[in-house]
PDB file of N, CA and C in Angstrom:
ATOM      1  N   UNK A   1      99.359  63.714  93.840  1.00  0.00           N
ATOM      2  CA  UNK A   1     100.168  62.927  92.930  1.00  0.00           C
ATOM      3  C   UNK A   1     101.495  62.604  93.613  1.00  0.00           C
ATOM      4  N   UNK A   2     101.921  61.382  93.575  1.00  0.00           N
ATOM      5  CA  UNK A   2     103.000  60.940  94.290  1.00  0.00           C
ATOM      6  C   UNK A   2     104.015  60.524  92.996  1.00  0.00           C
ATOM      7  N   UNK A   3     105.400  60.170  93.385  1.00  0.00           N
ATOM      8  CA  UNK A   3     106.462  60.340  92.009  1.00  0.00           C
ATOM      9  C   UNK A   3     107.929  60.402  92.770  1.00  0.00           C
ATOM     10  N   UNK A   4     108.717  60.670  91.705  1.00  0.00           N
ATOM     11  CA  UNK A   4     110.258  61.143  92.048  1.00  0.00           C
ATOM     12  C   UNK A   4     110.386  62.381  90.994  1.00  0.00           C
ATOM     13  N   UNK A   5     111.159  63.564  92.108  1.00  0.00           N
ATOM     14  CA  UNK A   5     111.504  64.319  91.807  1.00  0.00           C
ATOM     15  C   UNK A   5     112.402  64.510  90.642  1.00  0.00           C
ATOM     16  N   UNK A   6     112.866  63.043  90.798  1.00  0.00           N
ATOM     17  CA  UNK A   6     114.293  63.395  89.270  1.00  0.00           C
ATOM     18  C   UNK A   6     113.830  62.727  88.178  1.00  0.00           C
ATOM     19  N   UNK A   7     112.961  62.093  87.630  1.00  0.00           N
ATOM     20  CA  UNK A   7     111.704  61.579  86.679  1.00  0.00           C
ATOM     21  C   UNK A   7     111.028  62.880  86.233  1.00  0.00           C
ATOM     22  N   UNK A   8     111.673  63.515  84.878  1.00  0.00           N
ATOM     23  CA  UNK A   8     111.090  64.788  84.033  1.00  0.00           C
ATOM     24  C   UNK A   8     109.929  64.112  83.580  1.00  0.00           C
ATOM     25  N   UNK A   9     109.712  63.234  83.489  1.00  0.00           N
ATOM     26  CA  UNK A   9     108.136  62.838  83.143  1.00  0.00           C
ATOM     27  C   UNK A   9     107.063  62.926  84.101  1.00  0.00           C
ATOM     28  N   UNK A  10     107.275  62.517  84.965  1.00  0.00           N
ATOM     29  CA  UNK A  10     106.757  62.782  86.216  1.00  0.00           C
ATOM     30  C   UNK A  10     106.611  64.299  86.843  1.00  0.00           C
ATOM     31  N   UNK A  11     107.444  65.029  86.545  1.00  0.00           N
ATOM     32  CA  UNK A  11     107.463  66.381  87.051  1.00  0.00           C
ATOM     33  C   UNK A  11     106.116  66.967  85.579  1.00  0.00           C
ATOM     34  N   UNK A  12     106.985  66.863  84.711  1.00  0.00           N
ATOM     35  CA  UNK A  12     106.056  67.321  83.535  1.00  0.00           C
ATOM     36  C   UNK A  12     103.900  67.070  83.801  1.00  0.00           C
ATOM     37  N   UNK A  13     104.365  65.990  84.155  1.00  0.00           N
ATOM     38  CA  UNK A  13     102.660  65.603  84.343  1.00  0.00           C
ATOM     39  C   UNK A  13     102.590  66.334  85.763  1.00  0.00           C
ATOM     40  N   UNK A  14     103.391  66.053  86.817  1.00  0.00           N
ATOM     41  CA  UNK A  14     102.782  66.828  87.720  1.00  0.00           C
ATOM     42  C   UNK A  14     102.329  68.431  88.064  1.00  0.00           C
ATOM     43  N   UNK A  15     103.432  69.070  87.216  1.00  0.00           N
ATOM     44  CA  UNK A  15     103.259  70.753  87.564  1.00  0.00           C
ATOM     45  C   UNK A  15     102.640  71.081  86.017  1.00  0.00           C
ATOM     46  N   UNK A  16     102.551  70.447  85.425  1.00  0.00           N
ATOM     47  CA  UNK A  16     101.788  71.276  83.495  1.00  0.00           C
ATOM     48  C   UNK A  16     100.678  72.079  83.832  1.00  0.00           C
ATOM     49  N   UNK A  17      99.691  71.980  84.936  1.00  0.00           N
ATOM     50  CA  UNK A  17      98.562  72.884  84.815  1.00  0.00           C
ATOM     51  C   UNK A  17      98.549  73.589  86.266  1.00  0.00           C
ATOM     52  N   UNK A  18      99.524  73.660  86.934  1.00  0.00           N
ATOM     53  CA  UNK A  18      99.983  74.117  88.349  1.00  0.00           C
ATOM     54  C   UNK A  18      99.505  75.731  88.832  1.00  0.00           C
ATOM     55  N   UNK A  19      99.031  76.768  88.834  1.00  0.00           N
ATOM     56  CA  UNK A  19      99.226  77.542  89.162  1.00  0.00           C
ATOM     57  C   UNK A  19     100.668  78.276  90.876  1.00  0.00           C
ATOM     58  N   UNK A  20     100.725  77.443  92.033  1.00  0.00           N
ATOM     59  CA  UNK A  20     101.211  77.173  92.458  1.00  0.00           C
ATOM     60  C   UNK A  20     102.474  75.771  92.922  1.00  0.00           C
ATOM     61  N   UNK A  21     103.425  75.665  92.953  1.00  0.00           N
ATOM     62  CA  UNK A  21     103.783  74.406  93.751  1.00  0.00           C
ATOM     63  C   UNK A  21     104.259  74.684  94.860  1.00  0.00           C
ATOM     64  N   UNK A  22     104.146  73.650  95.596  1.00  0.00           N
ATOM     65  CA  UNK A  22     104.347  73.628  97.396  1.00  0.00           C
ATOM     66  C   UNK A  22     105.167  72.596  97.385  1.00  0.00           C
ATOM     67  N   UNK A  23     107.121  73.002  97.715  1.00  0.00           N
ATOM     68  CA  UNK A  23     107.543  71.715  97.459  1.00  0.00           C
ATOM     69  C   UNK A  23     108.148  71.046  99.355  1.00  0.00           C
ATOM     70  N   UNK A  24     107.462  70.313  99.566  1.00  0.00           N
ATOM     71  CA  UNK A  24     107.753  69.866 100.896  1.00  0.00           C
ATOM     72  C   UNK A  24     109.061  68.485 100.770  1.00  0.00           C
ATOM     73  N   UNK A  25     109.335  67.932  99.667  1.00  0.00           N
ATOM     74  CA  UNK A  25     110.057  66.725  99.659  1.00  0.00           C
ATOM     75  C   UNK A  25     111.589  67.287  99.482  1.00  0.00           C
ATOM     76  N   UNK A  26     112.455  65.958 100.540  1.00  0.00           N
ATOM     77  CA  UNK A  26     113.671  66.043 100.870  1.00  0.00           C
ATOM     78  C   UNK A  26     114.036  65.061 101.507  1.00  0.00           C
ATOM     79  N   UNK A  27     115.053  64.840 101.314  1.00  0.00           N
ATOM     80  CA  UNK A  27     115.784  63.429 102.487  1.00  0.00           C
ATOM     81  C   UNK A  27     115.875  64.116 103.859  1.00  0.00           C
ATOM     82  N   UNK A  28     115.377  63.914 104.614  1.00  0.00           N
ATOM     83  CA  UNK A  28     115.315  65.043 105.843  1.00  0.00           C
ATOM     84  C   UNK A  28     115.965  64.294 107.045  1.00  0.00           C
ATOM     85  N   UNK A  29     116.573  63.204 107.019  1.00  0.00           N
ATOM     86  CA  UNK A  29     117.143  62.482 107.977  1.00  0.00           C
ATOM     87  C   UNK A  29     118.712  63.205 108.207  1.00  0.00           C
ATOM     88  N   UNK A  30     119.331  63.529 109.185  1.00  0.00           N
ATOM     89  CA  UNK A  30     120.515  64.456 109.299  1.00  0.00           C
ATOM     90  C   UNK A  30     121.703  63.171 109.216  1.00  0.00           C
ATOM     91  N   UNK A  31     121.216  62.288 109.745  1.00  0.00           N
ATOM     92  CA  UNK A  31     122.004  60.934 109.765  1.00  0.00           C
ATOM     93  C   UNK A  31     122.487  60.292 108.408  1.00  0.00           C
ATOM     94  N   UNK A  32     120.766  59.865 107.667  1.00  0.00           N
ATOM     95  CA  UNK A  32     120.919  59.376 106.394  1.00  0.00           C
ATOM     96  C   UNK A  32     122.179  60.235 105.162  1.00  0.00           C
ATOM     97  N   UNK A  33     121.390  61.966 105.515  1.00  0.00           N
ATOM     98  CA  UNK A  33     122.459  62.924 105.128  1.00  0.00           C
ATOM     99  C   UNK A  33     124.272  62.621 105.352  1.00  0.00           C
ATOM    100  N   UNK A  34     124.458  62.516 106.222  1.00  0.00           N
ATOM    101  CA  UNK A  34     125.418  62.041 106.993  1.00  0.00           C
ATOM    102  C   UNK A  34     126.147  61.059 106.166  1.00  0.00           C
ATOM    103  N   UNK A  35     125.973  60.072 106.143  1.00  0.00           N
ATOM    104  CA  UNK A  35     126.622  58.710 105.465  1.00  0.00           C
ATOM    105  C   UNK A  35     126.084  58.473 103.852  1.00  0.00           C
ATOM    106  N   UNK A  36     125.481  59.772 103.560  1.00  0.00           N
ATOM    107  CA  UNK A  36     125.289  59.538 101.570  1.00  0.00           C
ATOM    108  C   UNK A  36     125.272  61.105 101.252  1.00  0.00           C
ATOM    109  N   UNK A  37     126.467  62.066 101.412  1.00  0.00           N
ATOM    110  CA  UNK A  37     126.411  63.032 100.852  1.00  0.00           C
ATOM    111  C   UNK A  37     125.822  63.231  99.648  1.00  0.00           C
ATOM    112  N   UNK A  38     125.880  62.110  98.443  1.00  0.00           N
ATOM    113  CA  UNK A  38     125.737  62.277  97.160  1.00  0.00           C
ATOM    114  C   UNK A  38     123.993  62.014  97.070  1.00  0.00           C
ATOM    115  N   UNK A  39     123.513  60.993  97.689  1.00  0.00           N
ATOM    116  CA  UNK A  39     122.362  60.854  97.552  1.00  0.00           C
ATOM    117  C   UNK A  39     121.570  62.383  98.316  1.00  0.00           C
ATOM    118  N   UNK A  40     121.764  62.623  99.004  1.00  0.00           N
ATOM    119  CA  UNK A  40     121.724  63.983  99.778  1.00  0.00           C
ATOM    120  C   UNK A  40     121.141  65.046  98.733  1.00  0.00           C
ATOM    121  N   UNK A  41     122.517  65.312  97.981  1.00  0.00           N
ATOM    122  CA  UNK A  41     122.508  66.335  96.772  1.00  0.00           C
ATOM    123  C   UNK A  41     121.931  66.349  95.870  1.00  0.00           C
ATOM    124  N   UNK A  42     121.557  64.975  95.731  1.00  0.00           N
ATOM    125  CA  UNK A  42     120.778  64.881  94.294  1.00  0.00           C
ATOM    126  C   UNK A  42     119.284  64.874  94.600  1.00  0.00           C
ATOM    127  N   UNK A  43     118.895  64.699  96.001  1.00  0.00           N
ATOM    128  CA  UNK A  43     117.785  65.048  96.162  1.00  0.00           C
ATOM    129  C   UNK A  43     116.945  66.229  96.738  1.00  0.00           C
ATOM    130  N   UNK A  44     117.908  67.120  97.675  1.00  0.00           N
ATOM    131  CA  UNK A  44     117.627  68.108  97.955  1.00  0.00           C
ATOM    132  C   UNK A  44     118.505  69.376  97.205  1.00  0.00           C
ATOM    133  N   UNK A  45     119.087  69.218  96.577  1.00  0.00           N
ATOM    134  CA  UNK A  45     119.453  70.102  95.482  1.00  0.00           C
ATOM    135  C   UNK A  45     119.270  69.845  94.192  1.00  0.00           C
ATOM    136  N   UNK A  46     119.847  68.648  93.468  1.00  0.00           N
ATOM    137  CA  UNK A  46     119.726  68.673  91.959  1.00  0.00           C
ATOM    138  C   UNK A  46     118.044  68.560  91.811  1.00  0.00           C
ATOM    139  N   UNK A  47     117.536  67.780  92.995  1.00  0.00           N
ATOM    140  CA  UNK A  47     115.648  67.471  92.551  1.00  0.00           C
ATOM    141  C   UNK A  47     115.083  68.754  92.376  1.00  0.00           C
ATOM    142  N   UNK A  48     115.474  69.926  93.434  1.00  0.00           N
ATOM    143  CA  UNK A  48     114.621  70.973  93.819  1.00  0.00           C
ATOM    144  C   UNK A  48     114.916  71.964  92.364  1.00  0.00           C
ATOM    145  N   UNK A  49     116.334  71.919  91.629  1.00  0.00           N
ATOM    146  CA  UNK A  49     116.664  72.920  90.765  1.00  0.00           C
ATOM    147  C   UNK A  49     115.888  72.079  89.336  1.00  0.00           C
ATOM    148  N   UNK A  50     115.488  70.776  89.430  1.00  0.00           N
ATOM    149  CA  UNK A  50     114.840  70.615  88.319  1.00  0.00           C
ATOM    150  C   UNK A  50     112.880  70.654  88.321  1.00  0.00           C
ATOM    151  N   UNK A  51     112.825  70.843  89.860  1.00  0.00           N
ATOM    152  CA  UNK A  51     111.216  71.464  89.968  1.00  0.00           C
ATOM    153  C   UNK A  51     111.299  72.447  89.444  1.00  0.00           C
ATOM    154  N   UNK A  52     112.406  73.438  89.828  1.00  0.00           N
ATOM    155  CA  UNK A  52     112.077  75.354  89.748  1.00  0.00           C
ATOM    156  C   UNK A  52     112.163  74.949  88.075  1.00  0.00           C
ATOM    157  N   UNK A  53     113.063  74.546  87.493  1.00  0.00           N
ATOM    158  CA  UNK A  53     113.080  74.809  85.906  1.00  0.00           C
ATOM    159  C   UNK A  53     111.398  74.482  85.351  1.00  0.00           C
ATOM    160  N   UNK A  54     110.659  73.209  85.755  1.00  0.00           N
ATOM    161  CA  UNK A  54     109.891  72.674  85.511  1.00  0.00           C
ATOM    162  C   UNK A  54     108.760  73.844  85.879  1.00  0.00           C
ATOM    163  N   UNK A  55     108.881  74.520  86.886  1.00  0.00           N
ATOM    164  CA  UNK A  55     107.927  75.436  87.183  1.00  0.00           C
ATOM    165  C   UNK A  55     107.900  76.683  86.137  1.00  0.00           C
ATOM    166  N   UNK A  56     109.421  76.842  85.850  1.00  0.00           N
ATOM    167  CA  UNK A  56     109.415  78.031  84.805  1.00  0.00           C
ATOM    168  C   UNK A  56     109.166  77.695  83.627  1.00  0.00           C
ATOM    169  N   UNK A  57     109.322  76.711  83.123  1.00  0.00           N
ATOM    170  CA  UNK A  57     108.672  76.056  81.674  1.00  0.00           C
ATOM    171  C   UNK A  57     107.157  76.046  81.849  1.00  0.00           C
ATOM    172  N   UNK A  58     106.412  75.972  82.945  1.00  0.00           N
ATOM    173  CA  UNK A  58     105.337  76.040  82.905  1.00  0.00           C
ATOM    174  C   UNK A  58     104.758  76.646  83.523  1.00  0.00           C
ATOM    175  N   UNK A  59     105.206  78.311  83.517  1.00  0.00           N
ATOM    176  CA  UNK A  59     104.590  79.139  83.746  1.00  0.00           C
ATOM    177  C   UNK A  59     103.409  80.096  85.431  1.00  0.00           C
ATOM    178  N   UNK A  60     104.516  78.620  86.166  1.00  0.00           N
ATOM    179  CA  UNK A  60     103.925  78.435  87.709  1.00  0.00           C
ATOM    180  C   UNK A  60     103.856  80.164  88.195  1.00  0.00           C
ATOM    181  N   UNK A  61     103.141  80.378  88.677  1.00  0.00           N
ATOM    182  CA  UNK A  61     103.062  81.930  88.963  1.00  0.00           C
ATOM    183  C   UNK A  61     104.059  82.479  90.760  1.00  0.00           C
ATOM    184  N   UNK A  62     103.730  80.904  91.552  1.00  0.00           N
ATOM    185  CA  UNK A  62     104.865  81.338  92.872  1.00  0.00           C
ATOM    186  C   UNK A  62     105.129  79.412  93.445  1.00  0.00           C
ATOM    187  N   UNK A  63     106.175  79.698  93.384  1.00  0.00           N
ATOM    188  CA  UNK A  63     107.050  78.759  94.289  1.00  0.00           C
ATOM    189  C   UNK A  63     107.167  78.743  95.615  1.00  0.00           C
ATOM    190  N   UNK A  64     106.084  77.730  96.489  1.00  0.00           N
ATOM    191  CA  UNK A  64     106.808  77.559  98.144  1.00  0.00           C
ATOM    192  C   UNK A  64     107.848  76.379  98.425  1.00  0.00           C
ATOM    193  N   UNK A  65     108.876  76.732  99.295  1.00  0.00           N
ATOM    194  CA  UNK A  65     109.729  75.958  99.523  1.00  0.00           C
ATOM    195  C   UNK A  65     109.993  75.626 100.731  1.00  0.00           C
ATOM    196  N   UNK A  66     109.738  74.527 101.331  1.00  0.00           N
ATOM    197  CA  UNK A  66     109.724  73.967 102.938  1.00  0.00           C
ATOM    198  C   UNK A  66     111.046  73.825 103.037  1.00  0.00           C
ATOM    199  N   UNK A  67     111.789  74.498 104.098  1.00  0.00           N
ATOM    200  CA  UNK A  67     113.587  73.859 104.058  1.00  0.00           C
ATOM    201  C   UNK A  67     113.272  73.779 105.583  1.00  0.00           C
ATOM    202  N   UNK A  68     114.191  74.689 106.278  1.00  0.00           N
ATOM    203  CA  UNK A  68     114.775  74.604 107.878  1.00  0.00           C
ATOM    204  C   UNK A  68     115.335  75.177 108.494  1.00  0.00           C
ATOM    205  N   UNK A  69     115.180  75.586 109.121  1.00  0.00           N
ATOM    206  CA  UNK A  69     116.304  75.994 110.701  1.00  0.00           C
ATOM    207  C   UNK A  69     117.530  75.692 110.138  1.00  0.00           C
ATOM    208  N   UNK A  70     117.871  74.774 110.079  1.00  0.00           N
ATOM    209  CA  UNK A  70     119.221  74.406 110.434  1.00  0.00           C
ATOM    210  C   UNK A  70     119.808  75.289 108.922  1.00  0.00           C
ATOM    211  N   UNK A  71     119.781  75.735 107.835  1.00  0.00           N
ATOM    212  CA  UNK A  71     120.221  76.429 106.961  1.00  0.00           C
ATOM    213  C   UNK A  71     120.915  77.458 107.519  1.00  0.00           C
ATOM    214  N   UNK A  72     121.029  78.202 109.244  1.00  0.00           N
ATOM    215  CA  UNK A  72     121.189  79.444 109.707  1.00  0.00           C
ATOM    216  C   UNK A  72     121.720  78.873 111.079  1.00  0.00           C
ATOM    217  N   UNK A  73     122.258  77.531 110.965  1.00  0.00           N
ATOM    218  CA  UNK A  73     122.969  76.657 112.142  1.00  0.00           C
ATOM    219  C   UNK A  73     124.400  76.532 111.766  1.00  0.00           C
ATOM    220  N   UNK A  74     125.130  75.835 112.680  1.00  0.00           N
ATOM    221  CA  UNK A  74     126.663  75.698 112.371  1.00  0.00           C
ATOM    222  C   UNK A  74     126.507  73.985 112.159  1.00  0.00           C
ATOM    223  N   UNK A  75     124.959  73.170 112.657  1.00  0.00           N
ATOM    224  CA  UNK A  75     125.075  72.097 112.849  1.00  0.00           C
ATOM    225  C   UNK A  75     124.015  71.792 111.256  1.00  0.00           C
ATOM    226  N   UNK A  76     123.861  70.219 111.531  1.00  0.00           N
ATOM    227  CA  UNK A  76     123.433  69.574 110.355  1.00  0.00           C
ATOM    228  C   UNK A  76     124.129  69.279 109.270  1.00  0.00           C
ATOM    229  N   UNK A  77     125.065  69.338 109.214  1.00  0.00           N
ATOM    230  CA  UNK A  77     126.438  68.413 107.999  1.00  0.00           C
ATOM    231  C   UNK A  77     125.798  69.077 106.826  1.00  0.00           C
ATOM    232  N   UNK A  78     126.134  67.741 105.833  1.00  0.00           N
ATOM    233  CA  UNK A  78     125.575  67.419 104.656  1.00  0.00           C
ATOM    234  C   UNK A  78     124.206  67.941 104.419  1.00  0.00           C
ATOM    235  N   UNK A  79     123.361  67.920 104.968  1.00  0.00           N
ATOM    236  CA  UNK A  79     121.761  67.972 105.317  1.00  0.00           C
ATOM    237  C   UNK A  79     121.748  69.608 104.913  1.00  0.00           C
ATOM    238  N   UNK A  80     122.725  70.483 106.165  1.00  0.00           N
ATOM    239  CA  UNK A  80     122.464  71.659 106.161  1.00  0.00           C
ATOM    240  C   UNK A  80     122.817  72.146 104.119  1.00  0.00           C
ATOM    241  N   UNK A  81     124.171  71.648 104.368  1.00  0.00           N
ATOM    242  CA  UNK A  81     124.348  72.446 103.082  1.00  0.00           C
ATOM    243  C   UNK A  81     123.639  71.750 101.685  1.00  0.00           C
ATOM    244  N   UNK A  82     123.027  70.681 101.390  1.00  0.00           N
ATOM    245  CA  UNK A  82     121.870  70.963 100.334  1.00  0.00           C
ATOM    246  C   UNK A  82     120.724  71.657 100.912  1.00  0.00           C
ATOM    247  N   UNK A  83     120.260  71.770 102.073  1.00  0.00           N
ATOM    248  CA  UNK A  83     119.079  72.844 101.977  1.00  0.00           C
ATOM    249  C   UNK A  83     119.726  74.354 101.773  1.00  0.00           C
ATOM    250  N   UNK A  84     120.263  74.644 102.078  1.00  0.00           N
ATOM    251  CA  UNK A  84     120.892  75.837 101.970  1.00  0.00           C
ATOM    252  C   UNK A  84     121.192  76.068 100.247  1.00  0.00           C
ATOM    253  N   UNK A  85     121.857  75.246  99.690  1.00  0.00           N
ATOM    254  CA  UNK A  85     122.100  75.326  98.269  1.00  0.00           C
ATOM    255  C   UNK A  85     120.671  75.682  97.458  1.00  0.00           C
ATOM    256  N   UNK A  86     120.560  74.652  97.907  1.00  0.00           N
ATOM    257  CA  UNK A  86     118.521  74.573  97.417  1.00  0.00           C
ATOM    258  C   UNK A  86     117.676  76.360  97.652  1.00  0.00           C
ATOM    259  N   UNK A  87     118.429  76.463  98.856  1.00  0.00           N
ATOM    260  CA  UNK A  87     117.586  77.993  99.178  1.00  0.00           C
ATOM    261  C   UNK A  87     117.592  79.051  98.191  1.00  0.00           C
ATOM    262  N   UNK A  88     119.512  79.006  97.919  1.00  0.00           N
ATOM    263  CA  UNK A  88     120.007  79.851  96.984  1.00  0.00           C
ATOM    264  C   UNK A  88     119.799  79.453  95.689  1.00  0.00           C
ATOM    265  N   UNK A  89     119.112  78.367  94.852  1.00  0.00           N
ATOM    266  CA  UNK A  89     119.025  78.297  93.722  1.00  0.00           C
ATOM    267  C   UNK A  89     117.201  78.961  93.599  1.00  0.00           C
ATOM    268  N   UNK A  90     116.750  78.825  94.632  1.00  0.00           N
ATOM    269  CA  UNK A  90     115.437  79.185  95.009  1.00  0.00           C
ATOM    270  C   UNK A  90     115.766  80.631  94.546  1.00  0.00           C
ATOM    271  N   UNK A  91     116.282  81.439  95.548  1.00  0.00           N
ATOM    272  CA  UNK A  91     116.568  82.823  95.056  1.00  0.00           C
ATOM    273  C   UNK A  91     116.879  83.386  93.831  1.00  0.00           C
ATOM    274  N   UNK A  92     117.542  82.696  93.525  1.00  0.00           N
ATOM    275  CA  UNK A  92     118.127  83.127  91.739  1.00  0.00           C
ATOM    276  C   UNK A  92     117.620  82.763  91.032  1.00  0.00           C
ATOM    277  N   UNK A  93     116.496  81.861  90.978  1.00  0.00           N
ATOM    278  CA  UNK A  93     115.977  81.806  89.937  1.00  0.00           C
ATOM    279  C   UNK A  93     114.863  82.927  89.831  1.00  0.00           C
ATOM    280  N   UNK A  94     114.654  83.533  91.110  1.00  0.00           N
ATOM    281  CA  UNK A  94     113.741  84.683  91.287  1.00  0.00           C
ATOM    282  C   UNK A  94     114.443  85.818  90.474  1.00  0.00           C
ATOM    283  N   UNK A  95     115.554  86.193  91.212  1.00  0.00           N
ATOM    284  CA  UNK A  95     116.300  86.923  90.154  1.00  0.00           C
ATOM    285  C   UNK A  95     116.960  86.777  89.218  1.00  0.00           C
ATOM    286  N   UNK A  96     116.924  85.839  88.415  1.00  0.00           N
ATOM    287  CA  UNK A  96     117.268  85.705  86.919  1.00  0.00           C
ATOM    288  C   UNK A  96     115.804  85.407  86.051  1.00  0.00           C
ATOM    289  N   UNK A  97     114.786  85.051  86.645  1.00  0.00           N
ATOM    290  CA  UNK A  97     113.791  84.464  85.677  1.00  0.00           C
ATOM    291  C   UNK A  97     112.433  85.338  86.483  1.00  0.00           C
ATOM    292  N   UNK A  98     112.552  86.258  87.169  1.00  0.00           N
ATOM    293  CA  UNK A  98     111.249  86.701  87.797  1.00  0.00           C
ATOM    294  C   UNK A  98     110.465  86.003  88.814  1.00  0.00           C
ATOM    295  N   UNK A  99     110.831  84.667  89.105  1.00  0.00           N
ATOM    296  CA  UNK A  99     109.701  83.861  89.620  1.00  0.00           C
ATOM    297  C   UNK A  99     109.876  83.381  90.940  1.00  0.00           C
ATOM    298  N   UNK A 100     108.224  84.146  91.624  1.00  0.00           N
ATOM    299  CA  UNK A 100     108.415  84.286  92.785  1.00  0.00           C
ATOM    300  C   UNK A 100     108.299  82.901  93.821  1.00  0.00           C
ATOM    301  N   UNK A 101     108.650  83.397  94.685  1.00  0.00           N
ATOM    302  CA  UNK A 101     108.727  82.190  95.723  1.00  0.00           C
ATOM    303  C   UNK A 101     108.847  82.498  97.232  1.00  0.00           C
ATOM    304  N   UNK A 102     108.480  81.467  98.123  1.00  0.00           N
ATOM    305  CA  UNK A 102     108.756  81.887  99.505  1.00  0.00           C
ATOM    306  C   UNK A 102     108.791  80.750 100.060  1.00  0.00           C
ATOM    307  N   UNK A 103     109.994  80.913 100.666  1.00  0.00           N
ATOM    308  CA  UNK A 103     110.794  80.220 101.417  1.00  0.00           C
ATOM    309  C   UNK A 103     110.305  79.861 102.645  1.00  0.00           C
ATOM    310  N   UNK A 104     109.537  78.607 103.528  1.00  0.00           N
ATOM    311  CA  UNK A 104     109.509  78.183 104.855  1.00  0.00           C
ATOM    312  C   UNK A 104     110.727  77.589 105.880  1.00  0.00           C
ATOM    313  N   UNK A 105     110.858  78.076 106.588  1.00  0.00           N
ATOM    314  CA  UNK A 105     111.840  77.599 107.156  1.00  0.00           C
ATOM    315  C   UNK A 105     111.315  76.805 108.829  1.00  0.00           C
ATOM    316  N   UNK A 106     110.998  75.862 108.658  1.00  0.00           N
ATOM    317  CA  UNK A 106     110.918  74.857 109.429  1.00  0.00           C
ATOM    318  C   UNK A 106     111.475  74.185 110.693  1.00  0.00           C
ATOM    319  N   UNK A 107     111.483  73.969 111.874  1.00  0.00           N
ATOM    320  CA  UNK A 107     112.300  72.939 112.485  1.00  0.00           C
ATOM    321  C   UNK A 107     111.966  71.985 112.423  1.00  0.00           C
ATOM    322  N   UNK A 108     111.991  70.537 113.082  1.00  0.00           N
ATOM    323  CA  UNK A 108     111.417  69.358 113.187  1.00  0.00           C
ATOM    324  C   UNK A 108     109.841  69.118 113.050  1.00  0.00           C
ATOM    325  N   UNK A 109     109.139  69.769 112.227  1.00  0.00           N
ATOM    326  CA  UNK A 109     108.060  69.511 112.160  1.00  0.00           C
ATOM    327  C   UNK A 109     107.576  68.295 111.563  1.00  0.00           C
ATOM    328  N   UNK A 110     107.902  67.350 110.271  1.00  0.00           N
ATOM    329  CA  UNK A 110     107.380  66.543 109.847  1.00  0.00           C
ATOM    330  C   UNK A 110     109.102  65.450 109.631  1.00  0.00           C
ATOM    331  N   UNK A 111     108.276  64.096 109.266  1.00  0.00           N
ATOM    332  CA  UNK A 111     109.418  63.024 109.401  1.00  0.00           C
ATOM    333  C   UNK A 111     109.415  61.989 110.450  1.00  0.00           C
ATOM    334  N   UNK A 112     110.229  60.946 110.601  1.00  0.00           N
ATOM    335  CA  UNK A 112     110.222  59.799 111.195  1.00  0.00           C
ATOM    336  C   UNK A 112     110.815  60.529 112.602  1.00  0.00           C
ATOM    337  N   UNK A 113     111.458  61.835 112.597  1.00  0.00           N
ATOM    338  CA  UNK A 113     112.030  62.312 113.492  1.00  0.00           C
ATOM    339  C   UNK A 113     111.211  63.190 114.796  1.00  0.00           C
ATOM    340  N   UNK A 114     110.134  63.764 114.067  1.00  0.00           N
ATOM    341  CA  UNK A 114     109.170  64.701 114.737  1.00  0.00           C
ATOM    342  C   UNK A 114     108.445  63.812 115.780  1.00  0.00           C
ATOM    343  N   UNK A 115     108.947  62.350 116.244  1.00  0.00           N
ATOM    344  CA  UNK A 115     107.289  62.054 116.637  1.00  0.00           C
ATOM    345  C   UNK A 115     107.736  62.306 117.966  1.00  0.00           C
ATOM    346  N   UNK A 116     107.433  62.596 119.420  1.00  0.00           N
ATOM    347  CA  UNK A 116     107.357  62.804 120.416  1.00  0.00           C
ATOM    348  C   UNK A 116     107.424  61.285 121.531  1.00  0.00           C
ATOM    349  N   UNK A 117     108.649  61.333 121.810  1.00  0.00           N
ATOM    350  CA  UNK A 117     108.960  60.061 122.925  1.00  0.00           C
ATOM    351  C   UNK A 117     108.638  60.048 124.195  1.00  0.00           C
ATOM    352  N   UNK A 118     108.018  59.548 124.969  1.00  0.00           N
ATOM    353  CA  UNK A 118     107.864  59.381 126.337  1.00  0.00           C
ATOM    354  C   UNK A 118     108.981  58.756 126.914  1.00  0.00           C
ATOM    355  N   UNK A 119     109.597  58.882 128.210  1.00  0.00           N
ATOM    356  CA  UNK A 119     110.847  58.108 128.652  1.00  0.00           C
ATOM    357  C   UNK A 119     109.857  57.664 130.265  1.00  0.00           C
TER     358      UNK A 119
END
């Protein structure tokens, strides 16, 4: 099922009979990050804290979360700190609501960025 993360209708239909979610989506460009802090935030933080709610309304039993490397870097701007935010709302909702999750932490694996250049 394909959608936007910030569309509660869309989330609703997507996770209602979920046992797991696997959330891989994010603006993952460090650049794009770069020159739209706000768009940034609202997609790798405000999107991700309205999956986890959506997961706890419906009873999702574990949460995976694809983030990155760079969360444990000095580099990646903007980029770094919504995944990082995202990490920590990940966590607390474990410890405030029980619900488990595990965290991937990634480098350049997927994106317009991963593909391999010949010179």
């Amino acid at each position: 099922m394909e959608g936007d993360l910030l569309d509660e209708t869309f989330l609703d239909l997507a996770i209602a009979s979920c046992v797991v979610v696997i959330n891989f989506a994010a603006l993952e460009d460090l650049n794009t990050a770069l020159a739209a802090p706000i768009d940034t935030a609202s997609v790798n933080v405000h999107a991700k804290v309205q999956v986890l709610d959506n997961c706890l309304r419906n009873s999702v039993r574990r949460f995976m979360y694809a983030s990155t490397v760079y969360v444990y870097s000095c580099e990646g701007g903007f980029y770094r700190c919504s995944r990082q935010a995202a990490e920590l709302y990940v966590e607390e909702y474990q410890r405030a609501y029980k619900m488990f999750y595990k965290i991937l932490s990634y480098g350049s694996l997927y994106g317009p960025q991963s593909v391999s250049r010949a010179s």
